[in-house]
PDB file of N, CA and C in Angstrom:
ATOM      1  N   UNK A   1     -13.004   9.482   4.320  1.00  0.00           N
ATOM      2  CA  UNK A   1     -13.704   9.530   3.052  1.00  0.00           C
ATOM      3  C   UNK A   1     -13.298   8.330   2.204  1.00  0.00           C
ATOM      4  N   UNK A   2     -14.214   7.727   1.582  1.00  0.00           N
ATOM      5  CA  UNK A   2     -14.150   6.614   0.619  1.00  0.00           C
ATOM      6  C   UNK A   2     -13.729   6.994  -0.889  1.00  0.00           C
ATOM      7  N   UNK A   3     -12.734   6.632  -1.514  1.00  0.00           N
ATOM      8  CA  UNK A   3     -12.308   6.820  -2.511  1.00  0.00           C
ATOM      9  C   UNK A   3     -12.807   5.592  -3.961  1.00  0.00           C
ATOM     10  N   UNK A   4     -12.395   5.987  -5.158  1.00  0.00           N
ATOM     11  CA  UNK A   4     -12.643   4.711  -6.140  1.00  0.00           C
ATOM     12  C   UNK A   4     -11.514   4.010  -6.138  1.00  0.00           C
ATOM     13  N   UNK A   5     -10.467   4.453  -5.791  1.00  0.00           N
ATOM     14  CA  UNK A   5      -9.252   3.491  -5.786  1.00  0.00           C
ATOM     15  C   UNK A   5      -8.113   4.052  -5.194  1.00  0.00           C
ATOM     16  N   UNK A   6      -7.041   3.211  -5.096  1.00  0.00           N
ATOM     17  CA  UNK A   6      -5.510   4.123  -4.920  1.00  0.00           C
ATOM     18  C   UNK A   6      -5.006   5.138  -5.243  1.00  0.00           C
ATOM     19  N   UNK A   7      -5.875   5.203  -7.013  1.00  0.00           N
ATOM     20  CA  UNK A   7      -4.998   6.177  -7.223  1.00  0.00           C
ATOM     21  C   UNK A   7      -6.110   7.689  -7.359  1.00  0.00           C
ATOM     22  N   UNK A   8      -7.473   6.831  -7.280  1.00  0.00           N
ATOM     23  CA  UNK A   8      -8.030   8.659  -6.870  1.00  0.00           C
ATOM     24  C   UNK A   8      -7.606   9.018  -5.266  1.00  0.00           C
ATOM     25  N   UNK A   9      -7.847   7.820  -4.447  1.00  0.00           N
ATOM     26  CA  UNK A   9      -7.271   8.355  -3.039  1.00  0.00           C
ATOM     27  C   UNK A   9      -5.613   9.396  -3.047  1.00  0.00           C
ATOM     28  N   UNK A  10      -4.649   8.782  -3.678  1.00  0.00           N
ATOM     29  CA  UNK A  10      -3.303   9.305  -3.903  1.00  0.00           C
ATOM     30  C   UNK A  10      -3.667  10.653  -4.488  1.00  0.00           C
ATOM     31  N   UNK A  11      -4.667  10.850  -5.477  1.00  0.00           N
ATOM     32  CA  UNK A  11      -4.569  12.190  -6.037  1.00  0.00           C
ATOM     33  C   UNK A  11      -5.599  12.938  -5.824  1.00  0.00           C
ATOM     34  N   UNK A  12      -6.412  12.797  -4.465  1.00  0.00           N
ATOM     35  CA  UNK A  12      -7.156  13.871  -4.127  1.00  0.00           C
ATOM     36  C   UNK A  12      -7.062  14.125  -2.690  1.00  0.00           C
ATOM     37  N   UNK A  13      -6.573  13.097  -1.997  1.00  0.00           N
ATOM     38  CA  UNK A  13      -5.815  13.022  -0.504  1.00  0.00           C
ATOM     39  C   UNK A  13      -4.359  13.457  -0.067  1.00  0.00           C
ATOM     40  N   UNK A  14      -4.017  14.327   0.226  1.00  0.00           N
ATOM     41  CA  UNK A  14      -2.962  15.288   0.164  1.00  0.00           C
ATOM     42  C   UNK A  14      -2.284  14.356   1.327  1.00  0.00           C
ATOM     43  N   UNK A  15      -2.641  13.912   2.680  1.00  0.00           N
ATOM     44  CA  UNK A  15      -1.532  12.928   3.567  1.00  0.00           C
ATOM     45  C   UNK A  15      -1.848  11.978   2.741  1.00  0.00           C
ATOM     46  N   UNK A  16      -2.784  11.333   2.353  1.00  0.00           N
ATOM     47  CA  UNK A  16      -2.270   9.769   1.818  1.00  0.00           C
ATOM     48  C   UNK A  16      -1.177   9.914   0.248  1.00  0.00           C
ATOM     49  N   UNK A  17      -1.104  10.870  -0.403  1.00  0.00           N
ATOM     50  CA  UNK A  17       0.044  11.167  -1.132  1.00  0.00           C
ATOM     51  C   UNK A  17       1.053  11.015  -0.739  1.00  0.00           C
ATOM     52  N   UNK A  18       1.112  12.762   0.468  1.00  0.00           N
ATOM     53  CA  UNK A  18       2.512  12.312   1.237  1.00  0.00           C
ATOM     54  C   UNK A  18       2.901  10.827   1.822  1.00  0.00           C
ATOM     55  N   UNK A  19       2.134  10.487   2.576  1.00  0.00           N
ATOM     56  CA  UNK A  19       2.531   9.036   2.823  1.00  0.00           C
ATOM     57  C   UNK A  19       2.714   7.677   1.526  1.00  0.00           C
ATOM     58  N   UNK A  20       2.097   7.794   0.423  1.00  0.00           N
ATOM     59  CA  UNK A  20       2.245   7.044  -0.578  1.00  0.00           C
ATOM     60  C   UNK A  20       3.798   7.185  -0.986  1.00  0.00           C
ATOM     61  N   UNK A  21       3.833   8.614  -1.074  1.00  0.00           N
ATOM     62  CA  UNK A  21       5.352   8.800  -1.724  1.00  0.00           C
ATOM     63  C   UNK A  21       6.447   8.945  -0.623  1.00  0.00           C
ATOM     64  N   UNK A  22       6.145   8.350   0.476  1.00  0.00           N
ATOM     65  CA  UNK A  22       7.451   8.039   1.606  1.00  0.00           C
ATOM     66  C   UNK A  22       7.253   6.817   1.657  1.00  0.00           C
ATOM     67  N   UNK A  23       7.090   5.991   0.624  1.00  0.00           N
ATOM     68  CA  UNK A  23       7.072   4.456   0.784  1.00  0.00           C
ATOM     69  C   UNK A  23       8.195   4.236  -0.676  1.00  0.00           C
ATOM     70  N   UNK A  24       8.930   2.997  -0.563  1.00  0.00           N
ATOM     71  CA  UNK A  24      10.294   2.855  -1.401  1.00  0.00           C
ATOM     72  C   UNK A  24       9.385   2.055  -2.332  1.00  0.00           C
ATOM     73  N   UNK A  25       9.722   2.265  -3.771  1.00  0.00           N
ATOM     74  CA  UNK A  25       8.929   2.201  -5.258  1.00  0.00           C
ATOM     75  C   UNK A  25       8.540   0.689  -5.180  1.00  0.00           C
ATOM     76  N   UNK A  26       9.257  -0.069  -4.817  1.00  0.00           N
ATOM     77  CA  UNK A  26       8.795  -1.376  -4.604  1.00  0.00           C
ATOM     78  C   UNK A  26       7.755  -1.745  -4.165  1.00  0.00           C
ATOM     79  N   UNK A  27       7.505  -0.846  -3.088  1.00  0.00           N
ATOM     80  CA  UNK A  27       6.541  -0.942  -1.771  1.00  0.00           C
ATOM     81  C   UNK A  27       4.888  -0.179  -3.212  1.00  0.00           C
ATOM     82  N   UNK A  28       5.283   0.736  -3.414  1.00  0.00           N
ATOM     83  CA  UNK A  28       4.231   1.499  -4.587  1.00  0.00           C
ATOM     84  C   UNK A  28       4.334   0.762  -5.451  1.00  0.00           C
ATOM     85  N   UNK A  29       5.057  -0.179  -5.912  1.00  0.00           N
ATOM     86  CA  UNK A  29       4.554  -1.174  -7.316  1.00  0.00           C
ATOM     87  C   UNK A  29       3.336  -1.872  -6.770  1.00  0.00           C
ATOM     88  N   UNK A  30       3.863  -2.879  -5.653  1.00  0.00           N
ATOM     89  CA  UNK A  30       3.374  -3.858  -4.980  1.00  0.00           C
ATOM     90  C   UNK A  30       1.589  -2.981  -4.637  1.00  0.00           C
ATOM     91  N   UNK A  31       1.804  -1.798  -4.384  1.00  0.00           N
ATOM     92  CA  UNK A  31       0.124  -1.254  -3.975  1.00  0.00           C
ATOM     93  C   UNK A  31      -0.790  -1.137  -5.113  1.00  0.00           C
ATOM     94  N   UNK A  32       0.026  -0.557  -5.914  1.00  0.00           N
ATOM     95  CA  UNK A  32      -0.658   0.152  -7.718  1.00  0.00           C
ATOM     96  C   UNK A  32      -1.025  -1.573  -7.934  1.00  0.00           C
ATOM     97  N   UNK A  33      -0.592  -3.011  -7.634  1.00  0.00           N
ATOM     98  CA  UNK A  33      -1.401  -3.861  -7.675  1.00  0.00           C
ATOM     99  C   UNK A  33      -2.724  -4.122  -7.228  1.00  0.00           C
ATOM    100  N   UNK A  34      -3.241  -3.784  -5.932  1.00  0.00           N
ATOM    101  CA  UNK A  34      -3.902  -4.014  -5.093  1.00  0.00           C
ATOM    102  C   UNK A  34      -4.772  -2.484  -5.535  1.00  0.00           C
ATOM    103  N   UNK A  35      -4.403  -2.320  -6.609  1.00  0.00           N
ATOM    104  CA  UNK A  35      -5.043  -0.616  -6.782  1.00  0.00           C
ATOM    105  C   UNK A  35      -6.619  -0.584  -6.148  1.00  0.00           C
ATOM    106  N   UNK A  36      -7.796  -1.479  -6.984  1.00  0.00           N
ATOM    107  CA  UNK A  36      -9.502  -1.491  -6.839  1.00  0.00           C
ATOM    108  C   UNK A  36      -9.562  -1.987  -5.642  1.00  0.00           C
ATOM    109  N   UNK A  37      -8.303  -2.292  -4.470  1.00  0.00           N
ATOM    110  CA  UNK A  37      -9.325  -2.751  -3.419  1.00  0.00           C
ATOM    111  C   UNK A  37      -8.446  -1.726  -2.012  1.00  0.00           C
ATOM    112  N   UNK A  38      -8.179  -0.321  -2.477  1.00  0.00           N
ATOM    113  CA  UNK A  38      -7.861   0.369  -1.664  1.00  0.00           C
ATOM    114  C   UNK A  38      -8.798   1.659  -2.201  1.00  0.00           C
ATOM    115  N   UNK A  39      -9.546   1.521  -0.692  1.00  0.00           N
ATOM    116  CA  UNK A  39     -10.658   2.980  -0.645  1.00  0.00           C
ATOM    117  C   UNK A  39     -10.385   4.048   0.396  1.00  0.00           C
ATOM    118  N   UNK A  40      -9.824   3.857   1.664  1.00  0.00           N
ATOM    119  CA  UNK A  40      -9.375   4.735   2.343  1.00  0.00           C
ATOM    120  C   UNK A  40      -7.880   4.849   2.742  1.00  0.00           C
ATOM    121  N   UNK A  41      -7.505   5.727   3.543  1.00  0.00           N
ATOM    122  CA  UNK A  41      -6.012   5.970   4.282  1.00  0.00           C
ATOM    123  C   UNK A  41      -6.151   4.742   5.105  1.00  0.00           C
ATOM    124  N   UNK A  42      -6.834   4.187   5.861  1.00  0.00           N
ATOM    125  CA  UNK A  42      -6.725   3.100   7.036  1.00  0.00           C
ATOM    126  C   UNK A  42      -6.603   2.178   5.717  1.00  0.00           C
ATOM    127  N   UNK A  43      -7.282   1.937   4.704  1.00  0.00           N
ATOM    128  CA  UNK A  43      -6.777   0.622   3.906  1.00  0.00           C
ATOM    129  C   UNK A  43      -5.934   0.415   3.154  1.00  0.00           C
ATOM    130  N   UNK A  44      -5.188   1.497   2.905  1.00  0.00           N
ATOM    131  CA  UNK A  44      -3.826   2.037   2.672  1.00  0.00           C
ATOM    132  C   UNK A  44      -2.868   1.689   3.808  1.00  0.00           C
ATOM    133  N   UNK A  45      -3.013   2.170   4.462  1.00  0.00           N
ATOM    134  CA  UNK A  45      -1.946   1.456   5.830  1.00  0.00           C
ATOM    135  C   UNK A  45      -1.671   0.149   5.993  1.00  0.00           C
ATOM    136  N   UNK A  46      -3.367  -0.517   6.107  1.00  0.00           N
ATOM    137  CA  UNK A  46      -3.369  -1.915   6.239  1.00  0.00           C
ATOM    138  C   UNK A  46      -2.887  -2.694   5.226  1.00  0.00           C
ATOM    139  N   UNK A  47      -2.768  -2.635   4.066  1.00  0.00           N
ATOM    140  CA  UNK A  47      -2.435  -2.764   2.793  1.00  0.00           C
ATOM    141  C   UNK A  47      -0.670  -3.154   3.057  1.00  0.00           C
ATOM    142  N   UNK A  48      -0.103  -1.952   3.141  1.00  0.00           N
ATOM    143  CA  UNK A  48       1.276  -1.761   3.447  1.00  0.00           C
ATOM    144  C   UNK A  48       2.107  -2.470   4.835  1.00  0.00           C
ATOM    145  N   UNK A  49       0.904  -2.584   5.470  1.00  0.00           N
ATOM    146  CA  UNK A  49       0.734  -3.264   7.037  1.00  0.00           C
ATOM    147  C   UNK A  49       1.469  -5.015   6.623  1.00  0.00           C
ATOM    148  N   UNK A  50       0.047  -5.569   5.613  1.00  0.00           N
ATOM    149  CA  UNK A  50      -0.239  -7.007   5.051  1.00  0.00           C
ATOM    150  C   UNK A  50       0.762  -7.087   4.381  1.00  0.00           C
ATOM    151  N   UNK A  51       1.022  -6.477   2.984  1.00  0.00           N
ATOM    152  CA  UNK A  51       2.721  -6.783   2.653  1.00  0.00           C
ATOM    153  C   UNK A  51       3.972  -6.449   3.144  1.00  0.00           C
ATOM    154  N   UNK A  52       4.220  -5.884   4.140  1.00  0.00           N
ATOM    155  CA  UNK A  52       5.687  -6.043   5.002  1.00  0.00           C
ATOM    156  C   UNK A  52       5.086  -7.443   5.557  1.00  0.00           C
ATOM    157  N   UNK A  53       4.044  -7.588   6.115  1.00  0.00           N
ATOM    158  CA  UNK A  53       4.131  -9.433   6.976  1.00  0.00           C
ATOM    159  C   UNK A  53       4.377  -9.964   5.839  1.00  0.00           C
ATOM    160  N   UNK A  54       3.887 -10.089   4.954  1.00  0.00           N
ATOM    161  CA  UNK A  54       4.480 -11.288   3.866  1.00  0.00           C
ATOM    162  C   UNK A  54       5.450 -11.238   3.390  1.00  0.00           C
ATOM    163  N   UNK A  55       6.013 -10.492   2.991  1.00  0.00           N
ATOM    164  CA  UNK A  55       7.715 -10.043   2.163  1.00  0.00           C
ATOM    165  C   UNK A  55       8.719 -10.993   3.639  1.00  0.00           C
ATOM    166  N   UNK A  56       7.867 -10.760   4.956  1.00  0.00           N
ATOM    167  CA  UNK A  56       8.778 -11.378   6.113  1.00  0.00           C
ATOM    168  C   UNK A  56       8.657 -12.524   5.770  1.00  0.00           C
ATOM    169  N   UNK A  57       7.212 -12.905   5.628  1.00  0.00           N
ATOM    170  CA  UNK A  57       7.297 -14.603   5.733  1.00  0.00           C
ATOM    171  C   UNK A  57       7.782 -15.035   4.988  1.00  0.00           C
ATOM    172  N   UNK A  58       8.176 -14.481   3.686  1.00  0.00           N
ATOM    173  CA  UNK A  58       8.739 -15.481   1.955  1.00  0.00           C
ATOM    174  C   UNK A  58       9.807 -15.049   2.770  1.00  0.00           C
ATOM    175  N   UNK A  59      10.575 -14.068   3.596  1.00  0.00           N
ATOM    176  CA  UNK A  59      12.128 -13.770   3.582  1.00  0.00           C
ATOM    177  C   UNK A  59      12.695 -15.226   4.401  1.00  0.00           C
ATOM    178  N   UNK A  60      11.712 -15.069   5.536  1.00  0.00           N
ATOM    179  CA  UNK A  60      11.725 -16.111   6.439  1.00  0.00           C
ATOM    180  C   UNK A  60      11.905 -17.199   6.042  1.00  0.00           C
ATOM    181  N   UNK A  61      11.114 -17.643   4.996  1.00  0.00           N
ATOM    182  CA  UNK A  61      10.684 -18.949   4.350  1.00  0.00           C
ATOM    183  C   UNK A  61      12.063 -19.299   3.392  1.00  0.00           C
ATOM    184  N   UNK A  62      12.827 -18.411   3.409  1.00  0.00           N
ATOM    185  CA  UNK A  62      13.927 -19.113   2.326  1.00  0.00           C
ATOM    186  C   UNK A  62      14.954 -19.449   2.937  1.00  0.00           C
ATOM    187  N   UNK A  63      15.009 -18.867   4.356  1.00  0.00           N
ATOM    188  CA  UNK A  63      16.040 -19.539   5.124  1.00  0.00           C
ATOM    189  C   UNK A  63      15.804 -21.307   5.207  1.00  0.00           C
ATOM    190  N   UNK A  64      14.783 -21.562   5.477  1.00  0.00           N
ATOM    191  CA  UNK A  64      14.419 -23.102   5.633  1.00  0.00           C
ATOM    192  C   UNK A  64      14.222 -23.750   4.702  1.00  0.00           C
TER     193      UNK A  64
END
């Protein structure tokens, strides 16, 4: 089902809750950004998917 955003998905989707709130607050700041362009659980995942790769690459990136 297609939602208006994160946070109607979070508050009418009972697993994408649970799964919202087994993510560390950082991880939920970083989404509540991206709020208008999350409509389902799969773009929720992918979402969370796309920022762990990047948080790697800046981690990555400061070694060099």
């Amino acid at each position: 089902m297609k939602y208006d955003n994160l946070n109607h998905l979070v508050r009418e989707s009972s697993s994408s809750r649970r799964y919202f709130l087994s993510l560390p607050v950082s991880m939920q700041m970083a989404l509540h950004e991206h709020n208008d362009y999350i409509h389902t659980a799969a773009e929720l995942h992918r979402r969370v998917d796309a920022i762990k790769a990047y948080n790697r690459q800046v981690q990555l990136s400061e070694y060099f």
